[in-house]
PDB file of N, CA and C in Angstrom:
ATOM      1  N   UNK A   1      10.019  -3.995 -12.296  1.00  0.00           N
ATOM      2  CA  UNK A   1       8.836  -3.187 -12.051  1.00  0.00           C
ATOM      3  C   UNK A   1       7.810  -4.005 -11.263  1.00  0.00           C
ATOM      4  N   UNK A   2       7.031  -3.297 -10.732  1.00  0.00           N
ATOM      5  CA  UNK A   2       5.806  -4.182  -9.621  1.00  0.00           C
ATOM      6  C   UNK A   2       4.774  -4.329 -10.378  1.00  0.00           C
ATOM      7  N   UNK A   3       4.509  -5.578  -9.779  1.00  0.00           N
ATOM      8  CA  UNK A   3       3.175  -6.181 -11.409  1.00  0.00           C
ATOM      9  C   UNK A   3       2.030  -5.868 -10.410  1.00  0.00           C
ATOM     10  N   UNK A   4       0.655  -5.847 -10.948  1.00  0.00           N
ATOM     11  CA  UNK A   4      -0.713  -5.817 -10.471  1.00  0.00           C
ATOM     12  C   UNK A   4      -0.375  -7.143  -9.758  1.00  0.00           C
ATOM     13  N   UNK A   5      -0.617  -6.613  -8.477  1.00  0.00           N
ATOM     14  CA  UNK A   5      -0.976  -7.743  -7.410  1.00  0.00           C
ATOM     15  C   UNK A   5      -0.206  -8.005  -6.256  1.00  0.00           C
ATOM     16  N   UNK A   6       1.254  -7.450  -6.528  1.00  0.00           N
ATOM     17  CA  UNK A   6       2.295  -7.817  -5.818  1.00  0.00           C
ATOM     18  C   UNK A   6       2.335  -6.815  -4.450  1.00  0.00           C
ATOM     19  N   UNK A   7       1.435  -5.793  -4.748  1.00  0.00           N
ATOM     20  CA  UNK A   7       0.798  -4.712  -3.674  1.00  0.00           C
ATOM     21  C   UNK A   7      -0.742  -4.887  -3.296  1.00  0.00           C
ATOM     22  N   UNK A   8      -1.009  -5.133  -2.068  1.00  0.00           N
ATOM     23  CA  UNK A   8      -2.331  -5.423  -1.370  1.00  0.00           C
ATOM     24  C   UNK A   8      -2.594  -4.855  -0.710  1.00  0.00           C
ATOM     25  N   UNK A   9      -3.570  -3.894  -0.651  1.00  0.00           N
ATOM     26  CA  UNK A   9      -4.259  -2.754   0.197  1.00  0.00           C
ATOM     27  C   UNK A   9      -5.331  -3.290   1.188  1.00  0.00           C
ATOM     28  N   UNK A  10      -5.419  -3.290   1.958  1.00  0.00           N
ATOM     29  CA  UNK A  10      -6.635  -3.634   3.065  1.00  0.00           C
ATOM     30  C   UNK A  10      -6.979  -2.857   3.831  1.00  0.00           C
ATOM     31  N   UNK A  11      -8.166  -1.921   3.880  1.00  0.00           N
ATOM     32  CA  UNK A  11      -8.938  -0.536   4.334  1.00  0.00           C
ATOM     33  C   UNK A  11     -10.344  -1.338   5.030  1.00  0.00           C
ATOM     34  N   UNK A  12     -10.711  -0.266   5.921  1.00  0.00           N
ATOM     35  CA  UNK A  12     -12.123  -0.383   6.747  1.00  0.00           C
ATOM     36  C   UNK A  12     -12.664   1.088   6.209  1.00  0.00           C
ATOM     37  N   UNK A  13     -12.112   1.725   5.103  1.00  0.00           N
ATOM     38  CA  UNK A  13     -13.120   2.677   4.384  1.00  0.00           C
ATOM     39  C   UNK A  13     -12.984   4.261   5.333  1.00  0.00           C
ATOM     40  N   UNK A  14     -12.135   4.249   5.826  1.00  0.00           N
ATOM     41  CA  UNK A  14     -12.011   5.579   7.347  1.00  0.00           C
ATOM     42  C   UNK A  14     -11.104   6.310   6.423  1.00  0.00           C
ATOM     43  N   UNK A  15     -10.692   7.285   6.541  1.00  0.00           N
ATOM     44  CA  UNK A  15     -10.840   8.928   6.172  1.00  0.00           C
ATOM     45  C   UNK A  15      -9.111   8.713   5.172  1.00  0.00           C
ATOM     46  N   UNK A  16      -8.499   8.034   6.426  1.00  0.00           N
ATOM     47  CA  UNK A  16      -6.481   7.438   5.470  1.00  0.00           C
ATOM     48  C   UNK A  16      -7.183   6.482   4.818  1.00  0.00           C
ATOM     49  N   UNK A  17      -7.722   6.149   4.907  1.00  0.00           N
ATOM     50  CA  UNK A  17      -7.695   4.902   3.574  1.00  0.00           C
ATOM     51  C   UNK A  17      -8.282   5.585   2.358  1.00  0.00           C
ATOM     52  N   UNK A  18      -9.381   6.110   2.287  1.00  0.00           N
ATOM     53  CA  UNK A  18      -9.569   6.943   1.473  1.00  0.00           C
ATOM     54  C   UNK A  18      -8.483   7.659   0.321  1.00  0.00           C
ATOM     55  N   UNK A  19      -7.333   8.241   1.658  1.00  0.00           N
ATOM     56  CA  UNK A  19      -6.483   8.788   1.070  1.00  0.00           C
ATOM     57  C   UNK A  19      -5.435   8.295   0.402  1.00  0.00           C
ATOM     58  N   UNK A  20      -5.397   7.266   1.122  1.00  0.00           N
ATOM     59  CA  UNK A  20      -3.915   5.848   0.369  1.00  0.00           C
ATOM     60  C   UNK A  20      -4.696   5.864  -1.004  1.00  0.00           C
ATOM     61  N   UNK A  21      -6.131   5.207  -0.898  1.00  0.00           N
ATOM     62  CA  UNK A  21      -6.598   5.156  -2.408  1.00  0.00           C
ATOM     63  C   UNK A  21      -6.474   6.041  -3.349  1.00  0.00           C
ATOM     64  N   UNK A  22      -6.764   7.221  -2.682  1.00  0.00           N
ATOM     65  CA  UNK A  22      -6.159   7.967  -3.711  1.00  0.00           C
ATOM     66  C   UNK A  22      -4.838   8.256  -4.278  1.00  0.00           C
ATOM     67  N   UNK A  23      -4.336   8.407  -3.254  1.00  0.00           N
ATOM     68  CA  UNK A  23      -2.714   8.547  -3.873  1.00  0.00           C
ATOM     69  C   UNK A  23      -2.037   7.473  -4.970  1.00  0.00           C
ATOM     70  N   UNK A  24      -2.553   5.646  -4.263  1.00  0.00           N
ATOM     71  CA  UNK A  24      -1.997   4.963  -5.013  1.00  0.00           C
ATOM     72  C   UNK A  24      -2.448   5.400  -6.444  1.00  0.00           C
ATOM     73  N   UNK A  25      -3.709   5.671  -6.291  1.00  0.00           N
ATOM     74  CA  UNK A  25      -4.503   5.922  -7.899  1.00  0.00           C
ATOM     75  C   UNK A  25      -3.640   6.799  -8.925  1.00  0.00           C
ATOM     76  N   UNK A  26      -3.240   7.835  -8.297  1.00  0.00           N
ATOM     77  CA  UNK A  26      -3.158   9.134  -8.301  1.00  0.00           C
ATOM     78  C   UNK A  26      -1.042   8.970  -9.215  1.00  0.00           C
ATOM     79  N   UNK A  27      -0.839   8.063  -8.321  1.00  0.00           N
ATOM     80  CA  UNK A  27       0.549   7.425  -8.508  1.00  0.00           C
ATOM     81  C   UNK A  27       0.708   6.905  -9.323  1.00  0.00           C
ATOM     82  N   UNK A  28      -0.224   6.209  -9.991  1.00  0.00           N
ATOM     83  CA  UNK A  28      -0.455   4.888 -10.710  1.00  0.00           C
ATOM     84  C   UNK A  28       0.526   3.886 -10.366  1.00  0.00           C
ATOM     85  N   UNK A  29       0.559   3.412  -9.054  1.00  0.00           N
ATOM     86  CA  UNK A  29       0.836   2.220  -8.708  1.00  0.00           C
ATOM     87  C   UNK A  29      -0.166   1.313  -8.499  1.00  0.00           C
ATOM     88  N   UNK A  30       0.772   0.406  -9.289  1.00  0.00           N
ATOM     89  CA  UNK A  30      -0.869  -1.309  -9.531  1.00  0.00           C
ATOM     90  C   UNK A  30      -1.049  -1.650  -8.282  1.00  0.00           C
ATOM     91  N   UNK A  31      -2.019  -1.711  -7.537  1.00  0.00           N
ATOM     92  CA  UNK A  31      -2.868  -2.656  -6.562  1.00  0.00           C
ATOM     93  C   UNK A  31      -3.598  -3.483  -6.378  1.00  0.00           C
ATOM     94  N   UNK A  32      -3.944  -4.349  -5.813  1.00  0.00           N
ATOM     95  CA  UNK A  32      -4.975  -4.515  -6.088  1.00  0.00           C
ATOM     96  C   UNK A  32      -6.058  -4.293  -4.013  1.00  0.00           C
ATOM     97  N   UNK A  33      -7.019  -3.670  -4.341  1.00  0.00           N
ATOM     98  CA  UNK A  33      -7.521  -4.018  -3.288  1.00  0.00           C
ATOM     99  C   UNK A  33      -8.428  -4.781  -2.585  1.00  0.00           C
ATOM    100  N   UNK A  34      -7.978  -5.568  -1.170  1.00  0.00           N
ATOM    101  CA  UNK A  34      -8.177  -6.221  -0.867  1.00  0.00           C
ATOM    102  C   UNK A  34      -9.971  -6.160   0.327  1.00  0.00           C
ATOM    103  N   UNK A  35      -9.858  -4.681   0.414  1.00  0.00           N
ATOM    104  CA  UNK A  35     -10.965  -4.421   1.066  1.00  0.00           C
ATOM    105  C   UNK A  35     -10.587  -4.396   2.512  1.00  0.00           C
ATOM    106  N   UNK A  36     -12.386  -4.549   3.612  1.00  0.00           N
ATOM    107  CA  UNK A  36     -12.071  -4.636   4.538  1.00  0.00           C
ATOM    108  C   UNK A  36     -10.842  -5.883   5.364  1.00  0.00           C
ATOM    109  N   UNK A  37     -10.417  -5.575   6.609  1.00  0.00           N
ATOM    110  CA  UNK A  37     -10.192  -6.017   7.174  1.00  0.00           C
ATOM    111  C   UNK A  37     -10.155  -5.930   8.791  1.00  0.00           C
ATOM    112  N   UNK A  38      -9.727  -7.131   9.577  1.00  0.00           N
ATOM    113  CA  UNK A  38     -10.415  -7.469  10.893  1.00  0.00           C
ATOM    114  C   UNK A  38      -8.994  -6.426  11.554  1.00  0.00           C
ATOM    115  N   UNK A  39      -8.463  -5.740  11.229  1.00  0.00           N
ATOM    116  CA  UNK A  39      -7.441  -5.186  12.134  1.00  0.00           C
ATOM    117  C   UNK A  39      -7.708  -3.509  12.397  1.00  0.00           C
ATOM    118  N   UNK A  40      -7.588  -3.281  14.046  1.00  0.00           N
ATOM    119  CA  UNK A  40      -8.022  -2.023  14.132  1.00  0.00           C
ATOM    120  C   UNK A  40      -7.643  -0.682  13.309  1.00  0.00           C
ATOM    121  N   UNK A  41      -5.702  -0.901  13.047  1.00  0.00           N
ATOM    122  CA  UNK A  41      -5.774  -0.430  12.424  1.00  0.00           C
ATOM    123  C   UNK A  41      -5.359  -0.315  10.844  1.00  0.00           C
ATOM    124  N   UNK A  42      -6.000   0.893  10.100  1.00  0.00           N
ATOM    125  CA  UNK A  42      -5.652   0.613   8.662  1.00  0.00           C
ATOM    126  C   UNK A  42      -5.467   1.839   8.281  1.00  0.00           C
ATOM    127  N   UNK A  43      -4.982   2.240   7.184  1.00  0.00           N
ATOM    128  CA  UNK A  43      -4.714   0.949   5.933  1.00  0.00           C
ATOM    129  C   UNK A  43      -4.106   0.264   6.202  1.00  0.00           C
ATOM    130  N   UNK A  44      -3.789  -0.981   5.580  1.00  0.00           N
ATOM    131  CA  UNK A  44      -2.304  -1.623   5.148  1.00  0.00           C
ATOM    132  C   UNK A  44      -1.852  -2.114   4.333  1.00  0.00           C
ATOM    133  N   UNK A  45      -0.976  -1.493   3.718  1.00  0.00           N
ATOM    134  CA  UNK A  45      -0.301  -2.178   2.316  1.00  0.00           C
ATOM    135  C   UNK A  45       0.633  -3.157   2.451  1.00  0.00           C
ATOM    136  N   UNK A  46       0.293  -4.136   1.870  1.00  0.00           N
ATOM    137  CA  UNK A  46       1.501  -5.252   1.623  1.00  0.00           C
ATOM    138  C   UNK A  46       2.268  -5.302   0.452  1.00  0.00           C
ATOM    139  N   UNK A  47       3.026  -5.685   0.672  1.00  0.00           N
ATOM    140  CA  UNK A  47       4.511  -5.635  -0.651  1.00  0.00           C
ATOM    141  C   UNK A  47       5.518  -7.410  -0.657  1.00  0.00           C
ATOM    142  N   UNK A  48       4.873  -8.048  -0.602  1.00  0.00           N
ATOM    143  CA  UNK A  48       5.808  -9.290  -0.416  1.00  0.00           C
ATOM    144  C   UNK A  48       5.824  -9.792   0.702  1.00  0.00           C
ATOM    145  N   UNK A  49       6.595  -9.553   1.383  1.00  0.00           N
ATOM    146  CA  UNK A  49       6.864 -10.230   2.816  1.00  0.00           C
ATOM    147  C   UNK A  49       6.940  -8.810   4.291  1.00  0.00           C
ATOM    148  N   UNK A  50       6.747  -7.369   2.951  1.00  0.00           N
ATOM    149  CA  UNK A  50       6.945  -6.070   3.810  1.00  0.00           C
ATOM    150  C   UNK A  50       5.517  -6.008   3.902  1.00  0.00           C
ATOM    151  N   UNK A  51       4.968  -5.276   5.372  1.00  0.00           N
ATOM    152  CA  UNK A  51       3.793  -4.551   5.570  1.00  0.00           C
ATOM    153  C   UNK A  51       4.068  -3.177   5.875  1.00  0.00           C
ATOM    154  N   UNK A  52       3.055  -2.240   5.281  1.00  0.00           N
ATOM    155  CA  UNK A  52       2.848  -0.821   5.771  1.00  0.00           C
ATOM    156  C   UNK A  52       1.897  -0.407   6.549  1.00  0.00           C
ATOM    157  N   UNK A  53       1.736  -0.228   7.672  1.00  0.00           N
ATOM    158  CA  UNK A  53       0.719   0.275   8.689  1.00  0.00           C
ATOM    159  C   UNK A  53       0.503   1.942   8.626  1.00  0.00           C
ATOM    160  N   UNK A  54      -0.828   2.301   8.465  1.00  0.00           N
ATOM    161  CA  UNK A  54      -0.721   3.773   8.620  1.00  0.00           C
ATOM    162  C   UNK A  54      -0.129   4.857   7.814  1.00  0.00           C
ATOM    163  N   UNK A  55      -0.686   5.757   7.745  1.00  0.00           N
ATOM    164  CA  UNK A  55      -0.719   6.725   6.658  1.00  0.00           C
ATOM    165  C   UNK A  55       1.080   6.988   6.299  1.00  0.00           C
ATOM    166  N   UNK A  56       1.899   7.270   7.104  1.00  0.00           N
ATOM    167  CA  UNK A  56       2.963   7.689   7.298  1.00  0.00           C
ATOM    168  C   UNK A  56       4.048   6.539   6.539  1.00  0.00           C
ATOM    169  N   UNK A  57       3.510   5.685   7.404  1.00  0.00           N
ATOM    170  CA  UNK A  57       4.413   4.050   6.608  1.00  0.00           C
ATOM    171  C   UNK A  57       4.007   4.560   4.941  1.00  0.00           C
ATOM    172  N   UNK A  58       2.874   4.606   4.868  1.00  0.00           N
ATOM    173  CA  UNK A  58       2.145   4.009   3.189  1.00  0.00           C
ATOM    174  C   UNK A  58       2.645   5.571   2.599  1.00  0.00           C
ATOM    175  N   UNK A  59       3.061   6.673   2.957  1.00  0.00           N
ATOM    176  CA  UNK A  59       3.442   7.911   2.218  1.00  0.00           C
ATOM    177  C   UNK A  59       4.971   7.127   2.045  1.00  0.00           C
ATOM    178  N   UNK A  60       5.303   6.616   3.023  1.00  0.00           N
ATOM    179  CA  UNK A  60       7.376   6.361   2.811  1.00  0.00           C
ATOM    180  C   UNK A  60       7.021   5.364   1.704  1.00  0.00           C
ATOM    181  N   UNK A  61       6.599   4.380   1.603  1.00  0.00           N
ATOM    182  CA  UNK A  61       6.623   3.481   0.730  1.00  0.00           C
ATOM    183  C   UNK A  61       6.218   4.494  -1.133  1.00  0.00           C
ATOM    184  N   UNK A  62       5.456   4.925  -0.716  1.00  0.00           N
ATOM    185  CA  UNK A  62       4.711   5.562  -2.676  1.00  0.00           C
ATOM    186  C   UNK A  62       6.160   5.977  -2.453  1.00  0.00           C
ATOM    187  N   UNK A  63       6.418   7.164  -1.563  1.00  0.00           N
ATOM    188  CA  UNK A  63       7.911   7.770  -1.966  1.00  0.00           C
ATOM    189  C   UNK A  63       9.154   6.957  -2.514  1.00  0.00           C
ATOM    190  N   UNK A  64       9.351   5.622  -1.857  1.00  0.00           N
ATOM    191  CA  UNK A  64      10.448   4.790  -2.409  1.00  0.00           C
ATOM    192  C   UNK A  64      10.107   4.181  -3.817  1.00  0.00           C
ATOM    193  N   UNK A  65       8.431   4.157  -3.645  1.00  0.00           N
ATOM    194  CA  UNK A  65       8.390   3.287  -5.127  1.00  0.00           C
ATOM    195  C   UNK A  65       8.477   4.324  -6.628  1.00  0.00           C
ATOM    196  N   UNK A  66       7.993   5.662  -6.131  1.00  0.00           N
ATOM    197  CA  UNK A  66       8.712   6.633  -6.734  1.00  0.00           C
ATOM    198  C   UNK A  66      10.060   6.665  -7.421  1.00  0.00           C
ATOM    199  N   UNK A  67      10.815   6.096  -6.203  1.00  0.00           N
ATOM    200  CA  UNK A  67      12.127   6.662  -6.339  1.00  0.00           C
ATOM    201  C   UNK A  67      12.963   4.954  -7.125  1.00  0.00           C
ATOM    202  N   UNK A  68      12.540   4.341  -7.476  1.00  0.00           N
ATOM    203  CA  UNK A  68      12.448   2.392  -7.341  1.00  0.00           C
ATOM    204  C   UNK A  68      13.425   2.382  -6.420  1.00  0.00           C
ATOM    205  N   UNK A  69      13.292   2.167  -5.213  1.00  0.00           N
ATOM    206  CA  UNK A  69      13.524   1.871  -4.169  1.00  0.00           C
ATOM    207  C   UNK A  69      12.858   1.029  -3.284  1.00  0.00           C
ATOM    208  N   UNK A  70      12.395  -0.120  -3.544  1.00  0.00           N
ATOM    209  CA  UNK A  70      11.390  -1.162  -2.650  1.00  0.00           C
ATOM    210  C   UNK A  70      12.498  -1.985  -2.405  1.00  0.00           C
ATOM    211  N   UNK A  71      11.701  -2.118  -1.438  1.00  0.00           N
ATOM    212  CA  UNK A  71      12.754  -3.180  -0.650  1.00  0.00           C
ATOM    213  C   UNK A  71      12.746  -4.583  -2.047  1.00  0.00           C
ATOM    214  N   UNK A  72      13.564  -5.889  -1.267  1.00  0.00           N
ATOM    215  CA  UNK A  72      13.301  -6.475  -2.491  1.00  0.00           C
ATOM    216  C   UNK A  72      12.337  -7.630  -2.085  1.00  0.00           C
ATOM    217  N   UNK A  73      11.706  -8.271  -2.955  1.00  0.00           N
ATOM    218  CA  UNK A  73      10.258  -9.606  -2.700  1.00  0.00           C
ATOM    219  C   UNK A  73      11.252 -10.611  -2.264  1.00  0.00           C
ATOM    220  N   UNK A  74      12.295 -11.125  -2.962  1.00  0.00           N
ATOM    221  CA  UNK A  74      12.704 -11.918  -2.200  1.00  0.00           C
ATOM    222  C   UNK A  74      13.871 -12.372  -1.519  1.00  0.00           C
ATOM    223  N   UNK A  75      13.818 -12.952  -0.088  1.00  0.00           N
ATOM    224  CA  UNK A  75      14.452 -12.866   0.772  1.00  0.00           C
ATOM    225  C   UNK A  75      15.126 -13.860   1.089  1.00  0.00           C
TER     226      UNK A  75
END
């Protein structure tokens, strides 16, 4: 199972990030968030050594972690 922490959210607060927050919430998948960041775009969730860019990435990912389907941490 994914412990608090092993998922890192980084948002500039714009309209998808909003929505990632919610969903993760919503999911109850542990996060923790990391806040702003210097990259144009966001969200982005990290998972280990995987990144998720953008609303679409971060819907496939809740869906796999749904399903326990994450890729694996280590490589």
């Amino acid at each position: 199972m994914v412990k608090k922490g092993e998922i890192r959210l980084f948002s500039n607060g714009g309209e998808e990030d909003k929505e990632v927050f919610s969903l993760l919430v919503k999911e109850k998948i542990p996060f923790i968030n990391y806040g702003p960041t210097s990259e144009e775009q966001t969200p982005i969730l990290e998972y280990g050594y995987w990144k998720f860019i953008g609303i679409k990435q971060i819907k496939k990912f809740i869906s796999d972690w749904k399903a326990n389907n994450l890729p694996p941490l280590d490589l």
